[in-house]
N, C-alpha and C. Protein backbone atom coordinates (compact mmCIF):
# COMPACT_ATOMS: atom_id res chain seq x y z
N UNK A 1 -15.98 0.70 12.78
CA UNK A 1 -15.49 0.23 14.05
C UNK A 1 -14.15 -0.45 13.85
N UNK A 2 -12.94 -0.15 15.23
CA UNK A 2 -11.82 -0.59 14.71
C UNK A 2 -11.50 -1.58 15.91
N UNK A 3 -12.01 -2.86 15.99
CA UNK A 3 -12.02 -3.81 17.08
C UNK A 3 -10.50 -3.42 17.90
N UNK A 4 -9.48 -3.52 17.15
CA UNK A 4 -8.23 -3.56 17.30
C UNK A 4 -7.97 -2.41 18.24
N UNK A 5 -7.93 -1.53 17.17
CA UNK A 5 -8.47 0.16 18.91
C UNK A 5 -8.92 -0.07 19.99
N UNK A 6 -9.93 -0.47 19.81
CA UNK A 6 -10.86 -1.08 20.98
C UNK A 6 -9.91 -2.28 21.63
N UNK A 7 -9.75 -3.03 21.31
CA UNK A 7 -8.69 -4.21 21.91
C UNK A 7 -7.27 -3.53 22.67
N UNK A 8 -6.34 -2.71 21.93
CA UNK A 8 -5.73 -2.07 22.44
C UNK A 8 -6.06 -0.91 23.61
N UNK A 9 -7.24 -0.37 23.72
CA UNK A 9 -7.49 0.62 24.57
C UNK A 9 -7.59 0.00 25.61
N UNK A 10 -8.42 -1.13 25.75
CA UNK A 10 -9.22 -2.08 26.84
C UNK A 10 -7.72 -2.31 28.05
N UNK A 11 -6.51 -3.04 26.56
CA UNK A 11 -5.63 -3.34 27.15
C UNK A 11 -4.38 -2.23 28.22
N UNK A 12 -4.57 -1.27 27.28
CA UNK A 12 -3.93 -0.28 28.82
C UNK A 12 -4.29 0.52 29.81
N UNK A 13 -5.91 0.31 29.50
CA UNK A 13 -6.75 0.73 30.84
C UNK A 13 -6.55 -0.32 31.77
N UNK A 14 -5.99 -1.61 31.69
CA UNK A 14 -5.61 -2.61 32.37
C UNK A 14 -4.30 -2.55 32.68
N UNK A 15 -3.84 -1.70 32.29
CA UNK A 15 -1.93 -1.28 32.40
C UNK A 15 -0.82 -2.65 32.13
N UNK A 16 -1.63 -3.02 30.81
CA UNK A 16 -1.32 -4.67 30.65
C UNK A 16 -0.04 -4.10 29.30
N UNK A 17 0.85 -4.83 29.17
CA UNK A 17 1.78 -4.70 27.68
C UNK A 17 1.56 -5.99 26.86
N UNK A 18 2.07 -5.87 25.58
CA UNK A 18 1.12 -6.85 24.65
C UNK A 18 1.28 -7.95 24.81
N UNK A 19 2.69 -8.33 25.88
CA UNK A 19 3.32 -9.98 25.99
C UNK A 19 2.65 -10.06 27.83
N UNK A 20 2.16 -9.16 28.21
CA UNK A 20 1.68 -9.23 29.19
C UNK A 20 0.18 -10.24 29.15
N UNK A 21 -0.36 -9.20 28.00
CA UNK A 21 -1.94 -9.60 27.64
C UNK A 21 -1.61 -11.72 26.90
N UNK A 22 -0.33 -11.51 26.11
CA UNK A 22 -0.07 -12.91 25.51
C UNK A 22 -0.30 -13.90 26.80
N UNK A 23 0.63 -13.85 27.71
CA UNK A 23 0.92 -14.47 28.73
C UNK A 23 -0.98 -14.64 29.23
N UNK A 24 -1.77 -13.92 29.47
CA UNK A 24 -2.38 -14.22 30.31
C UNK A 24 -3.70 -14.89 29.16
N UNK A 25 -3.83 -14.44 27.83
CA UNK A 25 -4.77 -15.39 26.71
C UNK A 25 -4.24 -16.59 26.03
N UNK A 26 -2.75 -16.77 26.33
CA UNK A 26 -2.44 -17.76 25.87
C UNK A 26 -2.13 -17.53 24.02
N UNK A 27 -1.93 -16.37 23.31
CA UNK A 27 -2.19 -15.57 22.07
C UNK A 27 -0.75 -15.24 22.18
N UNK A 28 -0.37 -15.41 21.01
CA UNK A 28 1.28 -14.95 20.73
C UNK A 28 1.27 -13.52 20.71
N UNK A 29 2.17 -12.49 21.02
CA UNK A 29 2.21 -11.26 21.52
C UNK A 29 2.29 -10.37 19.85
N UNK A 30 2.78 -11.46 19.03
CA UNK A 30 2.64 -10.51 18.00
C UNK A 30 1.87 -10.98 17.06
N UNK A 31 1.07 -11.63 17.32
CA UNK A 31 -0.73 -11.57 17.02
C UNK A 31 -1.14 -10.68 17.55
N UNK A 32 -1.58 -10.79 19.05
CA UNK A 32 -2.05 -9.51 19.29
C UNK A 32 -1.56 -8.28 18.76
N UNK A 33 -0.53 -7.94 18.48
CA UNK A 33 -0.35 -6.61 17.92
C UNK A 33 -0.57 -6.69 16.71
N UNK A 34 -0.79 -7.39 15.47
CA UNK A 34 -1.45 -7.43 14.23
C UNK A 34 -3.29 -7.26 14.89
N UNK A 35 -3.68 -7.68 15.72
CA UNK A 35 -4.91 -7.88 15.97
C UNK A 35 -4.99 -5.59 16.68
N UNK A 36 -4.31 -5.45 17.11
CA UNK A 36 -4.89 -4.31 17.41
C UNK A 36 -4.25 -3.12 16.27
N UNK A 37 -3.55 -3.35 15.56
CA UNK A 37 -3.16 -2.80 14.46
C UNK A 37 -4.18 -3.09 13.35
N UNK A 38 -4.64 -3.50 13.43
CA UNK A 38 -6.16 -4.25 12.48
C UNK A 38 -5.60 -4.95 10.88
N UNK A 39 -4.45 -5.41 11.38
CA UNK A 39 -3.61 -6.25 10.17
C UNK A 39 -4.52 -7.40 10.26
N UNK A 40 -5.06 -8.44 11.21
CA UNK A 40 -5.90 -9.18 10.85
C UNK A 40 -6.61 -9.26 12.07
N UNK A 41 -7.79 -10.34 11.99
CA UNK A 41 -8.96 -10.34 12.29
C UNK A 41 -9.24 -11.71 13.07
N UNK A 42 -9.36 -11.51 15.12
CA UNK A 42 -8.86 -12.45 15.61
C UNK A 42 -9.99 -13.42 15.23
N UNK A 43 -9.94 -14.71 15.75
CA UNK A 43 -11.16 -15.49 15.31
C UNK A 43 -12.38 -15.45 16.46
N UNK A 44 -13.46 -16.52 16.04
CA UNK A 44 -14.10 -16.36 17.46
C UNK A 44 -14.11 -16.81 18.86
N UNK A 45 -13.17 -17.57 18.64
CA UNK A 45 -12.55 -18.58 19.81
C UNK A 45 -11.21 -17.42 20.23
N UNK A 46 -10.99 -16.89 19.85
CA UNK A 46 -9.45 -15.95 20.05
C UNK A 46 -10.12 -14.72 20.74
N UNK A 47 -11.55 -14.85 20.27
CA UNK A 47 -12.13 -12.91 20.98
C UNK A 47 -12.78 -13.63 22.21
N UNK A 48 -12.97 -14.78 22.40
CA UNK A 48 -13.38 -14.88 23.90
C UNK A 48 -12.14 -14.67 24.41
N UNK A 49 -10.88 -15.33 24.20
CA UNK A 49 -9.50 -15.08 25.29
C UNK A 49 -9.77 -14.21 25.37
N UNK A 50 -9.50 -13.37 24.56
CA UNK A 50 -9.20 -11.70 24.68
C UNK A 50 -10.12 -10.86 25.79
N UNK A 51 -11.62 -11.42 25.30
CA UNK A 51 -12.46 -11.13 26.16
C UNK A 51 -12.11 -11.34 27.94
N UNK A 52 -11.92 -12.41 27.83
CA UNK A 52 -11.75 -13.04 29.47
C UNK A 52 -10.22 -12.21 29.98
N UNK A 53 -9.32 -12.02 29.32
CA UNK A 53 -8.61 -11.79 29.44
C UNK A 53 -8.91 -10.27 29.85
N UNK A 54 -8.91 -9.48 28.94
CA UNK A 54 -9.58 -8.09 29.15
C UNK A 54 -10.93 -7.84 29.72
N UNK A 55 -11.24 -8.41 30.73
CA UNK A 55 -12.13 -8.42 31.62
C UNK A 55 -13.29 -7.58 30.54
N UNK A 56 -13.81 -8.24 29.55
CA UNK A 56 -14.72 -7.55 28.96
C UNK A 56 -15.92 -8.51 28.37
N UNK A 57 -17.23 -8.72 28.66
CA UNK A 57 -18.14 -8.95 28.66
C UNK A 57 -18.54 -9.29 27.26
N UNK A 58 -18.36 -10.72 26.93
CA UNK A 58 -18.26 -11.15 25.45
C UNK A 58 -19.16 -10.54 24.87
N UNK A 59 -20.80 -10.49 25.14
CA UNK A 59 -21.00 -9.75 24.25
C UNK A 59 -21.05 -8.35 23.65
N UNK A 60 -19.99 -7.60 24.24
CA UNK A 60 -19.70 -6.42 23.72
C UNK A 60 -18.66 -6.38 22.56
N UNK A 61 -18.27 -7.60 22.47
CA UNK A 61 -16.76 -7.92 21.86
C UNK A 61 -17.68 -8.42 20.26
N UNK A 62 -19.00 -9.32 20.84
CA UNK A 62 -19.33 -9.81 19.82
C UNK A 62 -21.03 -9.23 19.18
N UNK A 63 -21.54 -8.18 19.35
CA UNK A 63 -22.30 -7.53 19.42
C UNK A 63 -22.67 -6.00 19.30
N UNK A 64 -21.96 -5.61 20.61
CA UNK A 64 -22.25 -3.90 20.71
C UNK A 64 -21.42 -3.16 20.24
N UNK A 65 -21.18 -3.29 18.65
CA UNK A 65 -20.32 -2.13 17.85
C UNK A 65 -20.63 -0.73 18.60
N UNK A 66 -21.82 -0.03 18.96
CA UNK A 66 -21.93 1.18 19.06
C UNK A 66 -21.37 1.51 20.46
N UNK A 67 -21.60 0.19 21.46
CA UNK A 67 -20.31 0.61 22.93
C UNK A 67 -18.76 0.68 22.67
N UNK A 68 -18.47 -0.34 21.76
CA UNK A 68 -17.50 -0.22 20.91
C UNK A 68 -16.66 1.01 20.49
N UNK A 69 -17.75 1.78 20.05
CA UNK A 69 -16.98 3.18 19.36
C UNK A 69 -17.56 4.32 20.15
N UNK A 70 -18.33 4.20 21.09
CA UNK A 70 -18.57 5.45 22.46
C UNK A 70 -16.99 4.97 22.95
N UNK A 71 -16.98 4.02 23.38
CA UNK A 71 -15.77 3.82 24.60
C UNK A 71 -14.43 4.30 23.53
N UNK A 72 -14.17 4.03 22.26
CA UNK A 72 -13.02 4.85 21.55
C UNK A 72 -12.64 6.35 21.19
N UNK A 73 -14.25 6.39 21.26
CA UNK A 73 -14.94 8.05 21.28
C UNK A 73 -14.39 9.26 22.41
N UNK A 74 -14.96 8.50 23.10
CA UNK A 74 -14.95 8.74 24.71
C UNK A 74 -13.26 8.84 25.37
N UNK A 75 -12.55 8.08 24.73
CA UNK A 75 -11.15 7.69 25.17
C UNK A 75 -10.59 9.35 24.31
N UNK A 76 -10.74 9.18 22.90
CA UNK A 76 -10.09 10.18 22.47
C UNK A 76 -10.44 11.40 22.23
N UNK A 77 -11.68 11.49 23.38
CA UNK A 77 -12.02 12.94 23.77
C UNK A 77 -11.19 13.39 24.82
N UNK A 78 -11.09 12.12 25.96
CA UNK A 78 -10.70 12.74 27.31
C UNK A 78 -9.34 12.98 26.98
N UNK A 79 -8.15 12.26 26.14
CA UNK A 79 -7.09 12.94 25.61
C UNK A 79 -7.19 14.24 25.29
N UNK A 80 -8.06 14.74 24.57
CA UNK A 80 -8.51 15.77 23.88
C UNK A 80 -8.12 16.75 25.26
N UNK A 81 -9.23 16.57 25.96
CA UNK A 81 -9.84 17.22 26.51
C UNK A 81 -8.27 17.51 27.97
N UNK A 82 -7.24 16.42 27.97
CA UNK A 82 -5.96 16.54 29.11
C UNK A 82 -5.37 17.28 28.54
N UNK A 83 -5.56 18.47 27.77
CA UNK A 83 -4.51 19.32 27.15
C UNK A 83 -5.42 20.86 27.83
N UNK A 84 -4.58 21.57 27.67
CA UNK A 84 -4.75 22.24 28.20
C UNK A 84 -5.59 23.35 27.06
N UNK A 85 -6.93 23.70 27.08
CA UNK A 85 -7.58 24.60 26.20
C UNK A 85 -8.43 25.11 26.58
N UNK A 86 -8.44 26.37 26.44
CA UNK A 86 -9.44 27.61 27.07
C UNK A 86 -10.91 26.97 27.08
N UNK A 87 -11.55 27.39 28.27
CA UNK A 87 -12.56 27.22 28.52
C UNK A 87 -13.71 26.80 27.58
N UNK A 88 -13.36 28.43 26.30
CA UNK A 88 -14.45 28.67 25.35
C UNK A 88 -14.35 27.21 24.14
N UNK A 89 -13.45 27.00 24.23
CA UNK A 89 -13.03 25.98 23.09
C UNK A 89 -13.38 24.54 23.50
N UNK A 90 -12.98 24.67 24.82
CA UNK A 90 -13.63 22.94 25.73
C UNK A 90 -15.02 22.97 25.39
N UNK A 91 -15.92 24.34 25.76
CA UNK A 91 -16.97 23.50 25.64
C UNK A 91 -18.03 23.49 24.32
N UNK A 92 -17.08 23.84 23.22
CA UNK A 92 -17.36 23.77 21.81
C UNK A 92 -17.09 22.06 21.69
N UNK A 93 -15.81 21.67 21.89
CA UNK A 93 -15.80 20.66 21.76
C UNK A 93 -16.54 19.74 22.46
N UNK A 94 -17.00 19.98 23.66
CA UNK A 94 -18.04 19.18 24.62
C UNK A 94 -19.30 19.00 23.40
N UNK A 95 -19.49 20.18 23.06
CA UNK A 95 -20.89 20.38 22.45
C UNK A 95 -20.88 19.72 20.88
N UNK A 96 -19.75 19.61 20.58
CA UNK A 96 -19.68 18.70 19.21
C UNK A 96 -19.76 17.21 19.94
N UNK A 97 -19.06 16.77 20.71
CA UNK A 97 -19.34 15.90 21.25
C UNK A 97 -20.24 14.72 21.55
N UNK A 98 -21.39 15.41 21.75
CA UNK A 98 -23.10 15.42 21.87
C UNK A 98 -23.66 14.92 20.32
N UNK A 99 -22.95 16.27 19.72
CA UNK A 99 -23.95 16.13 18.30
C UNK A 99 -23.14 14.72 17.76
N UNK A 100 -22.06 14.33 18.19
CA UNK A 100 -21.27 13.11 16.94
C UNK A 100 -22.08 12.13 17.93
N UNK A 101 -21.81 12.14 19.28
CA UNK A 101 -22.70 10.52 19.91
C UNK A 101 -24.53 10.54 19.80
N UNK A 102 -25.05 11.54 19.35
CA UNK A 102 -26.18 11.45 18.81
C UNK A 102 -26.46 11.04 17.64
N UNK A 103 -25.77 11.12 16.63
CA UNK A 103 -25.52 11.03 15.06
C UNK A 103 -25.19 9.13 15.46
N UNK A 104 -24.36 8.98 15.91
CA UNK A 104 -23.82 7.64 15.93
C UNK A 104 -24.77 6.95 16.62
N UNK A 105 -26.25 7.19 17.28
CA UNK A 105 -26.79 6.49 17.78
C UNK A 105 -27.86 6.08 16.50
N UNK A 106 -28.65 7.74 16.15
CA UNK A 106 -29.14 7.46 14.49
C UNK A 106 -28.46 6.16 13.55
N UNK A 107 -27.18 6.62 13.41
CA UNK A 107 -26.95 5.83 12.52
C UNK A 107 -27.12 4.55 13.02
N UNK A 108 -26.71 3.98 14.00
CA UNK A 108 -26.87 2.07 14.24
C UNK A 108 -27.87 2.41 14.49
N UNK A 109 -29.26 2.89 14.87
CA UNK A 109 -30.32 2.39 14.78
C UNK A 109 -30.85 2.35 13.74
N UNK A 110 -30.65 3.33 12.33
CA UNK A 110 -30.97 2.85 10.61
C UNK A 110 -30.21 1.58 10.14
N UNK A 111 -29.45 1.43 11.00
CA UNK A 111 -28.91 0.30 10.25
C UNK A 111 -29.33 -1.43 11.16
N UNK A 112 -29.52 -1.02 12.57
CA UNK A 112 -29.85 -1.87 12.92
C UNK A 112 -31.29 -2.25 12.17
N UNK A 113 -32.34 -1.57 12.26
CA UNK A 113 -33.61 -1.42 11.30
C UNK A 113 -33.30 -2.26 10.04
N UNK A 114 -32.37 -1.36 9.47
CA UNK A 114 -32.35 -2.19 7.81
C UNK A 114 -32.04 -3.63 7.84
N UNK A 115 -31.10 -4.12 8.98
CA UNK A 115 -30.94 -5.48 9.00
C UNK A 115 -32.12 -6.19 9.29
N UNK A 116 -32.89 -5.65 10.51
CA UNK A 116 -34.01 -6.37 10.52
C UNK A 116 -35.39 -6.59 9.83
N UNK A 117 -35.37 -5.63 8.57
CA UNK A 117 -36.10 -5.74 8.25
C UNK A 117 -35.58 -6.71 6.76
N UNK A 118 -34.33 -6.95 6.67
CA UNK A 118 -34.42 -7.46 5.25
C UNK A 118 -34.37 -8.93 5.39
């Protein structure tokens, strides 16, 4: 999971720019861009701004890795998918699609498991 991706995506589905997002968390603008470049790692008092700021529901910020990487998933499919490609090929890729967000559900649930059980 690449918080920072995720931080950056959040932020231009909000049509926000990075001194935009500064201005409104109170976060120097080029923090945030080390923070979505994944140069470093905001703290936990810094991912609520961000949170509040990016209208996003702390505990997804601090919790749901696997909404986390559907919603990055998901983002760089529908890119995928704004280009222009024959029918037959869209829905190959639709259909891989499926099999990677199924796989990714397996996996955090073996791993959610292993945490809880150790």
């Amino acid at each position: 999971m690449k918080i920072g991706e995720f931080l950056a995506l959040k932020r231009r589905q909000l049509g926000l720019s990075q001194k935009q997002l500064a201005s409104l968390s109170g976060i120097n603008y080029v923090q945030i861009n080390r923070y979505e470049k994944n140069v470093s790692a905001p703290t936990k008092s810094t991912m609520e701004k961000l949170a509040v700021s990016l209208k996003i529901p702390k505990h997804i910020l601090f919790n749901d890795t696997n909404y986390i990487q559907k919603e990055i998933l998901r983002h760089e499919i529908d890119t995928i998918i704004s280009f222009d490609i024959p029918d037959k090929e869209l829905r190959a890729l639709r259909e891989l699609t499926g099999i990677i967000l199924d796989n990714l559900k397996k996996v955090n649930k073996k791993v959610d498991n292993f945490y809880t059980n150790q």
